[in-house]
Protein backbone atom coordinates (compact mmCIF):
# COMPACT_ATOMS: atom_id res chain seq x y z
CA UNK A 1 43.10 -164.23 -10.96
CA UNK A 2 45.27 -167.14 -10.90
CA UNK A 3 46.29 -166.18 -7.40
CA UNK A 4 42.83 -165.46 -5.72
CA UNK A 5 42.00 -169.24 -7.34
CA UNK A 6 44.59 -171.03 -5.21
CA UNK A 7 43.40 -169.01 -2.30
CA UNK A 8 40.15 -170.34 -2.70
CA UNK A 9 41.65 -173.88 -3.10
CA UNK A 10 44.00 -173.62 -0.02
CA UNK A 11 40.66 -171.97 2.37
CA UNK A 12 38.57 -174.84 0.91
CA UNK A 13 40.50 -177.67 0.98
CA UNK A 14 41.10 -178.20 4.86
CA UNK A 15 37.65 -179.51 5.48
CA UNK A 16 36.98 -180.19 8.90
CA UNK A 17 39.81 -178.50 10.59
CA UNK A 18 41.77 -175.17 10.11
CA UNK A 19 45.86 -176.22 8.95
CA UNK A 20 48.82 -174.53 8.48
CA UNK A 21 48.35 -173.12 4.21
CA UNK A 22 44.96 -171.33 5.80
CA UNK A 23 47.29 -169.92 8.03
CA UNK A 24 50.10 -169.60 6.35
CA UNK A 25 48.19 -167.40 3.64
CA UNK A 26 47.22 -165.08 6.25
CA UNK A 27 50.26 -164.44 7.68
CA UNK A 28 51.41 -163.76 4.35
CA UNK A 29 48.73 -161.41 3.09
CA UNK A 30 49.29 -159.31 6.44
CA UNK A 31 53.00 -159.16 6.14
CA UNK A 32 52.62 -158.20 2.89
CA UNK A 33 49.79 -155.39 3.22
CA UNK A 34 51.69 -154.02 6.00
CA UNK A 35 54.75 -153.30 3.84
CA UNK A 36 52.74 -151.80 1.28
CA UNK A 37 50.59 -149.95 2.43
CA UNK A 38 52.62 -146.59 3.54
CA UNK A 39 54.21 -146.94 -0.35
CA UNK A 40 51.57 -147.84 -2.97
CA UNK A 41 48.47 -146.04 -3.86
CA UNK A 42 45.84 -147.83 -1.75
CA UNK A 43 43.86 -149.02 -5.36
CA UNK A 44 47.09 -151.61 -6.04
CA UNK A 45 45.71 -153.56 -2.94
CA UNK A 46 42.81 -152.79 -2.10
CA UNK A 47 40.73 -155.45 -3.13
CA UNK A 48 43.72 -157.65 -1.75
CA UNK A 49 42.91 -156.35 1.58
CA UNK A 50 39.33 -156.78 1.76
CA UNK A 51 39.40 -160.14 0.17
CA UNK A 52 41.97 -161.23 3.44
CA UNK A 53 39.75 -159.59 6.24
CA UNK A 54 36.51 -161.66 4.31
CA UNK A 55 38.43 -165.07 4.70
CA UNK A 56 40.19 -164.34 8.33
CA UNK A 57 36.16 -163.62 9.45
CA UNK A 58 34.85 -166.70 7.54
CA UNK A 59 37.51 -168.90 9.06
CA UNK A 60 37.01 -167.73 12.40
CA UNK A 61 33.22 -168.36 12.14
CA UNK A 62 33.38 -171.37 10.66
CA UNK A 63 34.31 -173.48 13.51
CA UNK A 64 37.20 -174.69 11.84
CA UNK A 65 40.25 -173.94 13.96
CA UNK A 66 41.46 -175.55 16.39
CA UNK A 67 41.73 -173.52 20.31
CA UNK A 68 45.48 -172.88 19.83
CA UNK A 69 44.89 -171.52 16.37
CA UNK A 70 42.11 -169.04 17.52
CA UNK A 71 44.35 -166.53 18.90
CA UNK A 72 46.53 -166.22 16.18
CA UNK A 73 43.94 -166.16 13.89
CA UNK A 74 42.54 -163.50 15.94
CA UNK A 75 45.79 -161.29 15.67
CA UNK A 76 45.22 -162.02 11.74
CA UNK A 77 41.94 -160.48 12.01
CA UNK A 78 43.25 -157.58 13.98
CA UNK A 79 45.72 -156.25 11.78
CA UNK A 80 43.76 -157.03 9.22
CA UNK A 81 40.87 -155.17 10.28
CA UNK A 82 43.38 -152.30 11.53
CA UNK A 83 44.41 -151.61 7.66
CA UNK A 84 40.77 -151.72 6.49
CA UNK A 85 39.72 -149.14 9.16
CA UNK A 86 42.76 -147.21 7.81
CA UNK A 87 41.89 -147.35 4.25
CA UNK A 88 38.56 -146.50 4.79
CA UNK A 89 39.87 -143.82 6.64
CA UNK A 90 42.04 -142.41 3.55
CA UNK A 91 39.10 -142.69 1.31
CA UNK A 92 37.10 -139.98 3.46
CA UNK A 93 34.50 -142.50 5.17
CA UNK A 94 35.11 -141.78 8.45
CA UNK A 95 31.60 -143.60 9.79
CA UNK A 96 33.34 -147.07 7.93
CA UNK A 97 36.48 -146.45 9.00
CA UNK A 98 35.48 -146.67 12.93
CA UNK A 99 33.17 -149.52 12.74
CA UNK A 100 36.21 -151.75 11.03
CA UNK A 101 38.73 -149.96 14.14
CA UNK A 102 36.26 -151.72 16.46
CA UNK A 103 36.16 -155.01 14.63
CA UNK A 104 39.62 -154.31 15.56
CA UNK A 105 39.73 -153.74 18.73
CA UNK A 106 36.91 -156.78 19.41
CA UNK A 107 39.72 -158.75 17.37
CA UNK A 108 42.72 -157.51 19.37
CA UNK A 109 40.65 -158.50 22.95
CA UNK A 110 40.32 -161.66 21.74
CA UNK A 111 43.76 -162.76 21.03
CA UNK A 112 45.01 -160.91 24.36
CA UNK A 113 47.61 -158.59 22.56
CA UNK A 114 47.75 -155.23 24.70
CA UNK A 115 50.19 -153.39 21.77
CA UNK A 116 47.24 -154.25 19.48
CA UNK A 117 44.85 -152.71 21.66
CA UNK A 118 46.82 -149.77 22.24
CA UNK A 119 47.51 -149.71 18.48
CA UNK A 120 43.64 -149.65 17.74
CA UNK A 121 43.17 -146.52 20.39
CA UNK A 122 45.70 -144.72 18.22
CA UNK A 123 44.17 -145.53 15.34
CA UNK A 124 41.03 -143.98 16.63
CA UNK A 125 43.08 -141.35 18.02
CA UNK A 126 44.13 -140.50 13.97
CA UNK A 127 40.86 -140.53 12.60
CA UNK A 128 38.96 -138.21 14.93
CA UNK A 129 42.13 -135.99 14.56
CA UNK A 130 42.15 -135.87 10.81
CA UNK A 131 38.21 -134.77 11.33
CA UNK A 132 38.69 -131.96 13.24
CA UNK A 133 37.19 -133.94 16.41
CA UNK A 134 40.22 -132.94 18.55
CA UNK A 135 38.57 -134.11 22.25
CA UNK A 136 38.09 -137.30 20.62
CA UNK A 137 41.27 -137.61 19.81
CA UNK A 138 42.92 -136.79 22.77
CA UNK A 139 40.61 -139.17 24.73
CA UNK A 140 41.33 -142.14 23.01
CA UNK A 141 45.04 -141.10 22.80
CA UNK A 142 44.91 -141.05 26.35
CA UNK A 143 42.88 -143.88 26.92
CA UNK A 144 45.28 -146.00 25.28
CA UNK A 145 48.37 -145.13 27.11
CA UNK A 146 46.03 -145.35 30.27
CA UNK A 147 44.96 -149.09 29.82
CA UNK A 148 48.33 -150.47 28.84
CA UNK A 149 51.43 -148.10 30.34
CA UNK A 150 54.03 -151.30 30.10
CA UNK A 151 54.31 -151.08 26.80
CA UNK A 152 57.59 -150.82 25.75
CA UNK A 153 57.38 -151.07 21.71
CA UNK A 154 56.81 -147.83 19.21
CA UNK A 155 52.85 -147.71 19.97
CA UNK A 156 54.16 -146.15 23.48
CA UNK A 157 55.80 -143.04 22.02
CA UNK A 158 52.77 -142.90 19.23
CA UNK A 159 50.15 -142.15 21.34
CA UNK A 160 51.81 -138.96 22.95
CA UNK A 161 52.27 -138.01 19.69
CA UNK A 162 49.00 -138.59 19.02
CA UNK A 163 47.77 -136.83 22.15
CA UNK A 164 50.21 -133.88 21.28
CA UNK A 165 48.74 -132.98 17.56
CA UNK A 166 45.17 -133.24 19.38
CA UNK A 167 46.02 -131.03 22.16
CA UNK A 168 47.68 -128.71 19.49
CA UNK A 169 44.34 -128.65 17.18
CA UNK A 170 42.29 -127.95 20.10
CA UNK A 171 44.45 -124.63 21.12
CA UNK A 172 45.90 -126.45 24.20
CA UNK A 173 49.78 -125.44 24.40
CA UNK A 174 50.40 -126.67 28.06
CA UNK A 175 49.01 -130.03 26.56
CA UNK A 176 50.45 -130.33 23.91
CA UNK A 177 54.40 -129.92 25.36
CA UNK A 178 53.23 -132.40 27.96
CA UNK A 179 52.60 -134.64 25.76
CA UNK A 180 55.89 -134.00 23.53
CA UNK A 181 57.54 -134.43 26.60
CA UNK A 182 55.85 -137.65 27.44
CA UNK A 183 56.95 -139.50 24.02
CA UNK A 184 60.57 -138.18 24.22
CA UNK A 185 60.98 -139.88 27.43
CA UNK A 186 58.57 -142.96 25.99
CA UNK A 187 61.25 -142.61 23.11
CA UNK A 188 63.86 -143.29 25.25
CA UNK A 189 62.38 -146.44 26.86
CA UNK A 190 61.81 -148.22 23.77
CA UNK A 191 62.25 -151.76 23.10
CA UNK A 192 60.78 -153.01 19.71
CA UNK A 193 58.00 -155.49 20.14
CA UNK A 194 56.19 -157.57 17.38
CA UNK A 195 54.49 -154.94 15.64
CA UNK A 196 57.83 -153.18 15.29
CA UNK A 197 58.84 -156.12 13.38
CA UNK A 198 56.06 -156.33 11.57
CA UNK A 199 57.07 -152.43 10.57
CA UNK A 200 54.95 -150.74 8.08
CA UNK A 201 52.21 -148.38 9.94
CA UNK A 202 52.55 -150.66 13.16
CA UNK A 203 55.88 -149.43 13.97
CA UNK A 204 56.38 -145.53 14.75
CA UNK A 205 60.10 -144.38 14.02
CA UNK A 206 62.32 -141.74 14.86
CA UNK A 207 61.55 -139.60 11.77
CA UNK A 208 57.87 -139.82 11.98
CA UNK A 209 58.19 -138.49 15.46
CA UNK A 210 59.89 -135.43 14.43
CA UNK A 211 57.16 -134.81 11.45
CA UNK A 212 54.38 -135.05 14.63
CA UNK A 213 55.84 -132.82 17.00
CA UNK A 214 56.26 -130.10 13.66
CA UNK A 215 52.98 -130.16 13.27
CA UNK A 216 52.62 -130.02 16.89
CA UNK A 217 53.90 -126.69 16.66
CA UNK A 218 52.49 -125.50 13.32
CA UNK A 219 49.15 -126.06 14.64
CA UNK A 220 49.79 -124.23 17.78
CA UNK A 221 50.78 -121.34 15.57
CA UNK A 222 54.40 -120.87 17.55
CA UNK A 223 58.15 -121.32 16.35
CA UNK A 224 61.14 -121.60 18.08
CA UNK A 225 64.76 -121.69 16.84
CA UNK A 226 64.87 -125.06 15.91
CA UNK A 227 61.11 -125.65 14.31
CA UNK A 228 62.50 -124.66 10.88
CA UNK A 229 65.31 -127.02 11.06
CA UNK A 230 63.34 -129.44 12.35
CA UNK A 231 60.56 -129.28 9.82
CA UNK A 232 63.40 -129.28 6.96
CA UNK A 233 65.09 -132.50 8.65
CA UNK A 234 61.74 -133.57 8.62
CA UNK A 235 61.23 -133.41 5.45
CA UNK A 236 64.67 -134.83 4.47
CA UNK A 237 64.26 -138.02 6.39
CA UNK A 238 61.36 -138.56 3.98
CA UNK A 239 62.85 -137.90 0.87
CA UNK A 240 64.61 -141.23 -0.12
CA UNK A 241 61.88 -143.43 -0.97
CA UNK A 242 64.25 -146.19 -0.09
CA UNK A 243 64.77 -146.06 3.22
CA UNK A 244 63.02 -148.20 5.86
CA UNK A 245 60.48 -145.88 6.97
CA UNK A 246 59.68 -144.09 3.97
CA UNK A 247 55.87 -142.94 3.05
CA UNK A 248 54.44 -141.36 1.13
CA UNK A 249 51.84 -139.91 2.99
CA UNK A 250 54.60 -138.66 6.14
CA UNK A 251 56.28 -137.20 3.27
CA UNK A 252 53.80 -135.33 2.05
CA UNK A 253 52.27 -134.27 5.78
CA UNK A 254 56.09 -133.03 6.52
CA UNK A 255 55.90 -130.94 3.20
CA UNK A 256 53.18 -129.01 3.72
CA UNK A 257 54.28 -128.06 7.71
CA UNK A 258 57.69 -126.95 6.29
CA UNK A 259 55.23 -125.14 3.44
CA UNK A 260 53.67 -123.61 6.10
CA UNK A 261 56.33 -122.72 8.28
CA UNK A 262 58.23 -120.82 4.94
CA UNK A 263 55.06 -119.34 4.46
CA UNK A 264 54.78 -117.49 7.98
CA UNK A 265 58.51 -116.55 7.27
CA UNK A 266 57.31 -114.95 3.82
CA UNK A 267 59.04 -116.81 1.96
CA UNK A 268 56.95 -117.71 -0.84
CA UNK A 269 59.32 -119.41 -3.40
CA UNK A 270 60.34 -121.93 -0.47
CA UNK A 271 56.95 -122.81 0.31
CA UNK A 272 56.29 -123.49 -3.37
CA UNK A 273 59.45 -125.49 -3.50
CA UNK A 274 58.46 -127.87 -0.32
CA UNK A 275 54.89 -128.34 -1.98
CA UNK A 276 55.31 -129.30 -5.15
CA UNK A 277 56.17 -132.47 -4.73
CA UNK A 278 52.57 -132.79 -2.91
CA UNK A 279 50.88 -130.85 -5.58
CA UNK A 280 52.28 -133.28 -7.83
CA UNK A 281 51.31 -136.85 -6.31
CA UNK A 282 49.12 -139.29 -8.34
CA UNK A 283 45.55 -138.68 -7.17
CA UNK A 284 45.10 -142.24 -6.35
CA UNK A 285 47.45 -141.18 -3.64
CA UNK A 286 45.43 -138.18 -2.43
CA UNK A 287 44.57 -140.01 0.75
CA UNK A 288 42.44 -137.58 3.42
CA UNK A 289 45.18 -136.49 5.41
CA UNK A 290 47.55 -135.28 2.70
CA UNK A 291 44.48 -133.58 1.39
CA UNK A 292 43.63 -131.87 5.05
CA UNK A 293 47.58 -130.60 5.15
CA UNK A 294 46.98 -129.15 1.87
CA UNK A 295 43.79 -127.10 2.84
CA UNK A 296 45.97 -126.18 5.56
CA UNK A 297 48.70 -124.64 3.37
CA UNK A 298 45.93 -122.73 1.35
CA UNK A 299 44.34 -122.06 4.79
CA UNK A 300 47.71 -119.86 5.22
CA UNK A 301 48.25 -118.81 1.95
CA UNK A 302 45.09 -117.06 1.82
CA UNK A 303 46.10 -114.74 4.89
CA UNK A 304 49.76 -114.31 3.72
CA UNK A 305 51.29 -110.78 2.73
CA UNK A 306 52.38 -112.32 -0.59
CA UNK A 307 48.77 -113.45 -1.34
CA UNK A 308 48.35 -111.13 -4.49
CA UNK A 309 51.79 -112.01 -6.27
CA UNK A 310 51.49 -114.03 -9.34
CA UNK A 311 53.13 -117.16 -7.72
CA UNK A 312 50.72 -117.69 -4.74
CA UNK A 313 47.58 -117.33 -7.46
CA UNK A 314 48.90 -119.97 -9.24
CA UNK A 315 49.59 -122.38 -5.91
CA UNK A 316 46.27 -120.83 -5.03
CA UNK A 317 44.94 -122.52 -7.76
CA UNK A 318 46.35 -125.90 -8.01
CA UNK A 319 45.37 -125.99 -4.20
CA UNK A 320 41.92 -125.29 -4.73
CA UNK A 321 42.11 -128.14 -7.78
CA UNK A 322 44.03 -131.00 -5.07
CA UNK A 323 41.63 -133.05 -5.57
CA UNK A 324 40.94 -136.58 -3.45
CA UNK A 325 41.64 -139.95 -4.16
CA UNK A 326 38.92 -141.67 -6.18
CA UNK A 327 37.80 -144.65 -4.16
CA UNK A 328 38.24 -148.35 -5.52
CA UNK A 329 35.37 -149.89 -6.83
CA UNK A 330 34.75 -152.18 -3.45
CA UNK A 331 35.22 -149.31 -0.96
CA UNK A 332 32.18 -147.99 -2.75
CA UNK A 333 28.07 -148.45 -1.57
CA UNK A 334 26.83 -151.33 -3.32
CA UNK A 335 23.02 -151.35 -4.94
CA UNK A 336 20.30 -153.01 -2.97
C-alpha cells in the first residue's frame, strides 16, 4: 500500500509536464513484470500489472509529455499492454486477451519499434494457437515475419516456431518442417536486440525452441530417432528453476510432450513420472496452456493400450480434476 501511495505521489506531482520519476517508474514496473512473469503465479502481480498499463494510458492522454518522451512512453505502453494481453490470455479470456494485443500493437506503431510489432503478431499467433484456431495462427505467424524480415533478435526464430506448432495442429507436415527449417536457419542469424535484453517472454532461447519443435512433432503424431531425446533434453533444460530461461509454464508444456511421447511408446510409469510435476503445480499456476497440454495427455491416455491398468485410472483421474487457475479479483467482470 505504501508503494502504490508513492506511485500516486511521483504520477501526480509533475504537474504540467511529464519528468524523469514518471518515467523512471515505468521503466521499472516493466523490467520488473517482465522478469516475473514466466516464474510467479500471475495473482503475485497481477494487480501490479494492470495498475502500470492504467498510468502509462493516463500519462499518454494527458498531454503531459513532452514529443521526445512520447515514444518511449509508447514502448512502455507496448510491453505493458503485451503482458496484459498475455495474462488475460492465461486466465482463459481469449476475447480480452486480443483487444489488449491490439492496444499493443496500436502502441508498438506508435513508437516505431518493428521487434515490437513482430512481437505482438506472435503474440496473436499464441493465442489463436492455444484455441484451437490453427489458420489464425499461422496467418499472423506469417504475417509477422512478412512485415519485418530484418529482424535479427529472438522474435525472428519465434515466429517459425510459432508458424510450425500451427501448421502441426492443423495436420500440415510439409508446413510444419518448413517452418522448423526456417527458425533453425533464423537461429543461426541471431543477434540479440532490446527485447532480448529485456529477457523474460520477449526473448525466445535456445531451450524453448527445442520444447516448440517437440510439440511440433507430437502434434503431427510422428517420431523420429531423436524426438525422445529431444523431448527429454527438453525437459531437462527446464528443470533448474535457476537458470536464465526457466518457466514454469515451458516446463510444464515440455512435460506433458515427453508424457505423451512415453505414452505412444507404452510406457506408462514414464509418462506418470514426466507429469507429475504438472499434476502437482499450484492452481494459481494452472495458466490455459499448461491446462490444454494436459487435456492433451488425457486426450492420449484415453486411447492407450494401458488405459485399464490401475495407474492410468488414477492419472485418469487427477487429469480430469486439473483444474484452471482461479482468476484475480481485477481480471474479473465488474457489476454495472
Amino acid at each position: 500500500m505504501a508503494a502504490r501511495r508513492a506511485r500516486d505521489f511521483a504520477l501526480g506531482t509533475e504537474q504540467g509536464q511529464l519528468g524523469d520519476e514518471t518515467l523512471g517508474y515505468l521503466q521499472d514496473e516493466v523490467r520488473r513484470i517482465t522478469a516475473e512473469y514466466p516464474r510467479k503465479p500471475l495473482p503475485a502481480f497481477f494487480d501490479d500489472l494492470v495498475a502500470a498499463q492504467q498510468d502509462a494510458f493516463r500519462v499518454i492522454e494527458g498531454g503531459r509529455a513532452r514529443p521526445s518522451q512520447l515514444q518511449q512512453l509508447y514502448l512502455l505502453s507496448t510491453l505493458l499492454s503485451w503482458h496484459m494481453a498475455k495474462a488475460c490470455h492465461d486466465l482463459g479470456d481469449g476475447s480480452s486477451a486480443m483487444m489488449h494485443a491490439r492496444a499493443a500493437g496500436v502502441s508498438a506503431e506508435k513508437a516505431e519499434h518493428p521487434a515490437l510489432e513482430a512481437m505482438v503478431h506472435g503474440l496473436k499467433s499464441l493465442i489463436a494457437y492455444w484455441s484451437g484456431y490453427s489458420a489464425d495462427a499461422i496467418f499472423h505467424a506469417r504475417r509477422g515475419a512478412a512485415e519485418h524480415p530484418h529482424l535479427r533478435g529472438t522474435v525472428s526464430v519465434w515466429l517459425p516456431s510459432l508458424e510450425a506448432r500451427a501448421a502441426a495442429l492443423a495436420g500440415d507436415a510439409a508446413a510444419a518442417a518448413a517452418a522448423v527449417d526456417q527458425a533453425a536457419r533464423r537461429r543461426d542469424a541471431v543477434e540479440p536486440d532490446d527485447l532480448d535484453e529485456l529477457g523474460g517472454l520477449l526473448t525466445f532461447p535456445v531451450e524453448k525452441q527445442l520444447y516448440y519443435q517437440v510439440e511440433t512433432d507430437v502434434l503431427l503424431g510422428q517420431s523420429t530417432e531423436s524426438t525422445v531425446p529431444d523431448a527429454e533434453r527438453a525437459v531437462q533444460a527446464f528443470t533448474d528453476p535457476t537458470a536464465p530461461h526457466w518457466a514454469f509454464g515451458d516446463e510444464a508444456g515440455a512435460r506433458c510432450n515427453l508424457a505423451t511421447l512415453r505414452l505412444h511408446a507404452d510406457e506408462l510409469d514414464g509418462a506418470a513420472d514426466a507429469l507429475r510435476p504438472v499434476l502437482d503445480l499450484p492452481r494459481a499456476q494452472r495458466n490455459r496452456g499448461i491446462v490444454i497440454s494436459a487435456q492433451r495427455v488425457h486426450h492420449t491416455l484415453t486411447r492407450s493400450p494401458a488405459r485399464s491398468a490401475l495407474l492410468a485410472r488414477d492419472l485418469g483421474e487427477e487429469l480430469t480434476q486439473f483444474a484452471p487457475a482461479a482468476p484475480p479479483a481485477l481480471a474479473l467482470p465488474r457489476r454495472p
